[in-house]
Protein backbone atom coordinates (compact mmCIF):
# COMPACT_ATOMS: atom_id res chain seq x y z
CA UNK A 1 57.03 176.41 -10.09
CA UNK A 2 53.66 175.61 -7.37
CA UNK A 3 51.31 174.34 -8.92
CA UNK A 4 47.70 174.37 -7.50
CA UNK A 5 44.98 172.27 -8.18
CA UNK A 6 41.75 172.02 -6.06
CA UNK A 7 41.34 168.25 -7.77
CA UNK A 8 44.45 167.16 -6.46
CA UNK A 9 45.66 166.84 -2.87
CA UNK A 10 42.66 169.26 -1.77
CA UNK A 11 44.63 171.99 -3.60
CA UNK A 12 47.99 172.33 -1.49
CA UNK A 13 50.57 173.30 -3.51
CA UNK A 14 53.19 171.16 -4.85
CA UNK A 15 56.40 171.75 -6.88
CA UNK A 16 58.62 168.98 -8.96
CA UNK A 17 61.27 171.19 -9.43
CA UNK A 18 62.17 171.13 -5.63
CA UNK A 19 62.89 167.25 -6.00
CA UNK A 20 64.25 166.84 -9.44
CA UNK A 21 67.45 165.55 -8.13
CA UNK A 22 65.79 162.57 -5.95
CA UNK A 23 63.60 162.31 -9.38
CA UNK A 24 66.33 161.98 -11.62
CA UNK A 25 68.13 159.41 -9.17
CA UNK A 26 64.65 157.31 -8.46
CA UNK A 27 62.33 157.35 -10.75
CA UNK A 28 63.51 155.91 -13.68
CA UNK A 29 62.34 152.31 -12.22
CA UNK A 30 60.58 151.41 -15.41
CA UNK A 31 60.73 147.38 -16.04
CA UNK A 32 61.75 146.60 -19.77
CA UNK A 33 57.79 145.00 -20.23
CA UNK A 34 56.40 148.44 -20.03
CA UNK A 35 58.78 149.55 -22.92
CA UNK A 36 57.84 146.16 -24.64
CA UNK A 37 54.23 146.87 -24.50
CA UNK A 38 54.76 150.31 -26.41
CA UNK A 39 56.57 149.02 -29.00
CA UNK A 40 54.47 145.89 -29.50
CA UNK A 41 51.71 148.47 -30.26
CA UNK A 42 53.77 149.95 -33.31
CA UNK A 43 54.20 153.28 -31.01
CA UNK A 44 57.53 155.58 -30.58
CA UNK A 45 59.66 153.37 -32.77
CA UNK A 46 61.91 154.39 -36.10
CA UNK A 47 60.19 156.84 -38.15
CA UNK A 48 57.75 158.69 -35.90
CA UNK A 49 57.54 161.91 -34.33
CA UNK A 50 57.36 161.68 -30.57
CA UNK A 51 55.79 164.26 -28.20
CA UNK A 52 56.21 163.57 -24.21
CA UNK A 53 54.28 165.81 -22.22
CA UNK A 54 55.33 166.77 -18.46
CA UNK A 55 58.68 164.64 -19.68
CA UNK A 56 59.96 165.29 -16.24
CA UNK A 57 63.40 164.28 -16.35
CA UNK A 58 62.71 162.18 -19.61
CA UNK A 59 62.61 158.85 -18.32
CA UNK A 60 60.28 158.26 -21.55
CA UNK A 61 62.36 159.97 -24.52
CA UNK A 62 65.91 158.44 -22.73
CA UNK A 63 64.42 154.78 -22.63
CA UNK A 64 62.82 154.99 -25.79
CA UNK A 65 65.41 156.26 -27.60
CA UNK A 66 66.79 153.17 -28.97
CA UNK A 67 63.66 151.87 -30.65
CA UNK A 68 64.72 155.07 -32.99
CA UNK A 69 61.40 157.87 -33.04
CA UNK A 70 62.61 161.42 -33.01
CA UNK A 71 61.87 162.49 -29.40
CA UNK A 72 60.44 166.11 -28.31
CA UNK A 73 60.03 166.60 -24.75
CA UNK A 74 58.05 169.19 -22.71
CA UNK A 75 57.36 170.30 -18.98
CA UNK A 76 55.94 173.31 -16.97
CA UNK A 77 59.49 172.53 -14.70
CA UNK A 78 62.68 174.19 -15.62
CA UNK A 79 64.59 171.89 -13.23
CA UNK A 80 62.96 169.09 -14.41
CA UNK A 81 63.53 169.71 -17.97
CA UNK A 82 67.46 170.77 -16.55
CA UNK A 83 67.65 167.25 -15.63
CA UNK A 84 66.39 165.88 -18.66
CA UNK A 85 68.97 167.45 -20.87
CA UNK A 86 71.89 166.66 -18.48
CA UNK A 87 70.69 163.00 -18.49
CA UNK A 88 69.93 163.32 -22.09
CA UNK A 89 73.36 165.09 -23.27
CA UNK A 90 74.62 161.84 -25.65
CA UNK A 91 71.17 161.62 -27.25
CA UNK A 92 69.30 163.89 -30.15
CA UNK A 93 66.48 164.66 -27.98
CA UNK A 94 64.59 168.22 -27.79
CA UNK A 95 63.29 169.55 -24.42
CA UNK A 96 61.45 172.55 -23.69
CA UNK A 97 59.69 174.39 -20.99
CA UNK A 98 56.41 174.78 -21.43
CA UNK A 99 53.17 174.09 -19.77
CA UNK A 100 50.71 171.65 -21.94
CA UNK A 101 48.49 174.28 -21.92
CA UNK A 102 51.01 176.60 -24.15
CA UNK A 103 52.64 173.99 -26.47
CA UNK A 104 53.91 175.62 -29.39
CA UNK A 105 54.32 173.63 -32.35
CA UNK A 106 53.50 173.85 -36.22
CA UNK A 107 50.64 171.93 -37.66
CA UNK A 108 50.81 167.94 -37.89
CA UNK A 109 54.29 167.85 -36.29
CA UNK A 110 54.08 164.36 -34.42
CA UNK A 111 52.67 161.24 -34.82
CA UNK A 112 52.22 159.76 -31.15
CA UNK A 113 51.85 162.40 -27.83
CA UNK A 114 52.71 160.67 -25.05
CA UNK A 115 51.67 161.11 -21.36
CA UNK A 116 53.26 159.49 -18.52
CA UNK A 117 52.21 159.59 -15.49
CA UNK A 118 51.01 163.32 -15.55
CA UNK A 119 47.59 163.02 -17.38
CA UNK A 120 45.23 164.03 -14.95
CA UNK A 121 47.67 167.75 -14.45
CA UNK A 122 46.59 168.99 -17.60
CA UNK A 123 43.33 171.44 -18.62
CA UNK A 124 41.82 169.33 -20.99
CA UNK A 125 39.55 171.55 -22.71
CA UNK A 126 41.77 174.00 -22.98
CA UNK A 127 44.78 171.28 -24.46
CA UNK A 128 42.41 169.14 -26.75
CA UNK A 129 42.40 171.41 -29.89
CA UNK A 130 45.75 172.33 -29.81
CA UNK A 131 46.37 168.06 -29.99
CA UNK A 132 44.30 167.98 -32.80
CA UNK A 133 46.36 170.76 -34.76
CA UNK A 134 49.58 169.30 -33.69
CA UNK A 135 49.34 165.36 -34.07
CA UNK A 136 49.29 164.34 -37.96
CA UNK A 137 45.92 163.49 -39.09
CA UNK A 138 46.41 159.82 -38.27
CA UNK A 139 47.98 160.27 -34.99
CA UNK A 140 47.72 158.84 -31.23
CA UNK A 141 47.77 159.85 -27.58
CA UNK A 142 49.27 156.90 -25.36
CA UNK A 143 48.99 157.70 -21.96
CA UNK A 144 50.85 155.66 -19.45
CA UNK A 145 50.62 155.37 -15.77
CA UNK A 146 52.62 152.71 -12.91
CA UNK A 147 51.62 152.10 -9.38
CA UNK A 148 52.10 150.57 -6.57
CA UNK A 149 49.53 148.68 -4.71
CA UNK A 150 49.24 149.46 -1.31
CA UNK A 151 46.50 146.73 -0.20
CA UNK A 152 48.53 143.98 -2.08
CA UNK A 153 52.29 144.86 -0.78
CA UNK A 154 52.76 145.04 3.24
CA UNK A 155 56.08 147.49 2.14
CA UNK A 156 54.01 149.96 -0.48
CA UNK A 157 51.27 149.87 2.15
CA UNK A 158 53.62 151.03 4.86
CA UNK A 159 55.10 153.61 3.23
CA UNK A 160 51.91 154.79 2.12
CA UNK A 161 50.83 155.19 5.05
CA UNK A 162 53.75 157.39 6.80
CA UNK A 163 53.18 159.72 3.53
CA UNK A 164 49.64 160.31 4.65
CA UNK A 165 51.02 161.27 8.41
CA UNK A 166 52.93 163.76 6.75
CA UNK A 167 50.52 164.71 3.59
CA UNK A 168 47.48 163.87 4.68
CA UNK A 169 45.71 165.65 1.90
CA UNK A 170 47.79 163.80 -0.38
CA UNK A 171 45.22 161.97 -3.22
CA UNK A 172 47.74 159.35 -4.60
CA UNK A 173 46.78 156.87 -2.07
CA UNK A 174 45.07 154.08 -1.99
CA UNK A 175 45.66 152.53 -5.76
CA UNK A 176 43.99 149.58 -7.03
CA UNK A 177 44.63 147.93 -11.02
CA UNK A 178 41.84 150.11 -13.07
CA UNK A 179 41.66 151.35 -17.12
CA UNK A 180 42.97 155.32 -17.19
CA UNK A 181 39.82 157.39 -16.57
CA UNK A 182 39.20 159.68 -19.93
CA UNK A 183 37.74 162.70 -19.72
CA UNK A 184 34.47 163.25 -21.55
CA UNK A 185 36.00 166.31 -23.70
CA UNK A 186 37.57 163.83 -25.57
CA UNK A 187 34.95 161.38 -27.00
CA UNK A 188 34.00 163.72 -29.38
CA UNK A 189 37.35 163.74 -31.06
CA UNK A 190 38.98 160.57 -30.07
CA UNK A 191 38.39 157.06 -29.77
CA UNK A 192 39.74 154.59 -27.70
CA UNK A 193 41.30 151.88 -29.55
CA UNK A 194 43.41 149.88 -27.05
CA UNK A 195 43.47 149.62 -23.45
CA UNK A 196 45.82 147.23 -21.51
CA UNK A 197 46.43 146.96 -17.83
CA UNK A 198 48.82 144.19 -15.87
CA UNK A 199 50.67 143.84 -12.32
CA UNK A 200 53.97 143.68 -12.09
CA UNK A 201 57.09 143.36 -9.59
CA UNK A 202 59.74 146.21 -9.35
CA UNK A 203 62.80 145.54 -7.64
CA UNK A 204 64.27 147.81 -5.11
CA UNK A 205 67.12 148.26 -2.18
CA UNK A 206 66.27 149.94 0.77
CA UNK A 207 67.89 153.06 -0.36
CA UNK A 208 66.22 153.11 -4.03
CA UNK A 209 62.94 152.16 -2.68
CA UNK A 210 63.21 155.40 0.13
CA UNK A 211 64.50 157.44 -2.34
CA UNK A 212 61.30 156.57 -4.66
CA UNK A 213 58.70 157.47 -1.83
CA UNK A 214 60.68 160.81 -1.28
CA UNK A 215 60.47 161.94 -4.86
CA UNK A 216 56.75 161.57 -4.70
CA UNK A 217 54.53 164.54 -4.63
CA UNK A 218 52.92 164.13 -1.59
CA UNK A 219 57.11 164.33 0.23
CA UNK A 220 59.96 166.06 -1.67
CA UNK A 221 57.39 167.89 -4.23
CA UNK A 222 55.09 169.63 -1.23
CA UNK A 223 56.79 169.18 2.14
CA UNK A 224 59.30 171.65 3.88
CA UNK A 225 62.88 170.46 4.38
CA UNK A 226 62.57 169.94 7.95
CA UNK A 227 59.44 167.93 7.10
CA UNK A 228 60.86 165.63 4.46
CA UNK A 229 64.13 165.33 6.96
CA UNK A 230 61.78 163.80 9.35
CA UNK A 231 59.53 161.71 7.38
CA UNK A 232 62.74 160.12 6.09
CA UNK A 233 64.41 159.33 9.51
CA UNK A 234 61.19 157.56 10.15
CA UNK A 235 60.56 156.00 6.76
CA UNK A 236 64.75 154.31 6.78
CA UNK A 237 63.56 152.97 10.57
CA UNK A 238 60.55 151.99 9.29
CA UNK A 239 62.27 149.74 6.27
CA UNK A 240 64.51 148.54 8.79
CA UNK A 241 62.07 146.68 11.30
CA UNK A 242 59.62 145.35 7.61
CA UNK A 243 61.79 145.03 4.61
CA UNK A 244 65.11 143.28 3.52
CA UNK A 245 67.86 144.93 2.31
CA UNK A 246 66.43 143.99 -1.37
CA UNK A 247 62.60 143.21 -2.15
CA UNK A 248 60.28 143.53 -4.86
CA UNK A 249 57.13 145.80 -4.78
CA UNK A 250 53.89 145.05 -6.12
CA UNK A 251 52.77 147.40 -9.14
CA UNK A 252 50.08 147.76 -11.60
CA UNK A 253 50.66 149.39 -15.04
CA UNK A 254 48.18 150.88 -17.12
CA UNK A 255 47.79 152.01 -20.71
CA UNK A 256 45.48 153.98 -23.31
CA UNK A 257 45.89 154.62 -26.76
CA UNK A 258 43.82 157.36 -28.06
CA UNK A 259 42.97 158.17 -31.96
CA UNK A 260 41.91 160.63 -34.01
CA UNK A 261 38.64 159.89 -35.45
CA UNK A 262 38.42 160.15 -38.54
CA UNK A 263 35.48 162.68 -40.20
């Protein structure tokens, strides 16, 4: 499904569903301190209700599942969402396809809604009261989001680079460590209660860490096939003449909790 968006890459469409594969195979790069920091805050463990919003393939729900919260997840992709359940088949986890926008769920149905790395897709306004009705009256948004940093990491910068030759209007680009930008719709109805960001290393092959660039949205999610085809010949050469066969990239990982106020 194209999605459009004038706030994001200038508005050129951009599908996930055309790269769920390379997604499924790449993405889940997750360190275990990112799943530490979730459950040190109490969140997604035995005896909650979990929702994941744009799930993708579930890297959230499938990680998480051991720390024992009863997982629900959701995305606007039905080949996303196909991967999630294939990946997810030995594990009690619900998936749907829906758009944030048209969750449908009963009243106080979850206790934490969580967001990874697909905050800034959604129509806030639009989503806000509908989080309200669904979270219990005591309940969360944790929104999550990992980087890499282009001006610290000669490799992330690199590769960054040849995605711009290809995507120029492509607006993931030049990240720097910085607290999740909330949108104003929500300070009337949620407060901020924890905020935590922290660099980190993530470990890759030449293979894994092409593979990760090409699943991005500004390559396999928006580019043709003969484009991605030849941004990949170029990108292998390029890891060839820079990077070892095995290297660690610089990253950044941030993280919000949100909570109901309370009247």
């Amino acid at each position: 499904m194209n999605i459009k968006d004038e706030k994001i890459d200038n508005g050129k469409a951009f599908d996930w569903g055309r790269t769920s594969e390379i997604y499924a195979k790449y993405r889940d790069i997750y360190p275990q301190v990112f799943y530490d920091k979730i459950v040190n805050r109490k969140l997604c463990i035995e005896g909650q209700n979990v929702l994941d919003i744009g799930t993708g393939t579930g890297v959230l729900p499938r990680n998480m599942y051991q720390y024992g919260a009863k997982w629900t997840g959701t995305d606007i992709s039905e080949e996303q969402i196909r991967q999630a359940k294939y990946l997810s088949k030995n594990m009690n986890i619900e998936y749907y396809v829906s758009a944030t926008e048209d969750l449908k769920f009963p009243d106080n149905s979850f206790d934490v809604i969580t967001a990874c790395q697909c905050f800034w897709y959604f129509k806030h306004e639009q989503i806000i009261p509908n989080f309200l009705q669904i979270l219990k009256p005591d309940g969360c948004i944790l929104i999550l989001y990992m980087a890499w940093l282009p001006f610290e990491d000669k490799i992330a910068g690199a590769s960054e680079k040849l995605v711009l030759k290809y995507s120029p209007e492509w607006s993931g680009a030049g990240e720097k460590l910085h607290q999740i930008p909330i949108p104003d719709s929500y300070k009337n109805y949620f407060e901020c209660v924890y905020h935590e960001e922290y660099p980190l290393k993530v470990h890759f092959t030449r293979e894994t860490w092409n593979g990760r660039m090409k699943a991005c949205r500004g390559i396999g999610a928006s580019l043709t096939e003969e484009e991605i085809s030849s941004w990949e010949h170029e990108h292998l050469k390029l890891l060839e003449n820079i990077a070892p066969n095995e290297f660690d990239i610089s990253h950044y990982v941030a993280m919000t909790e949100l909570k109901i106020k309370r009247s």
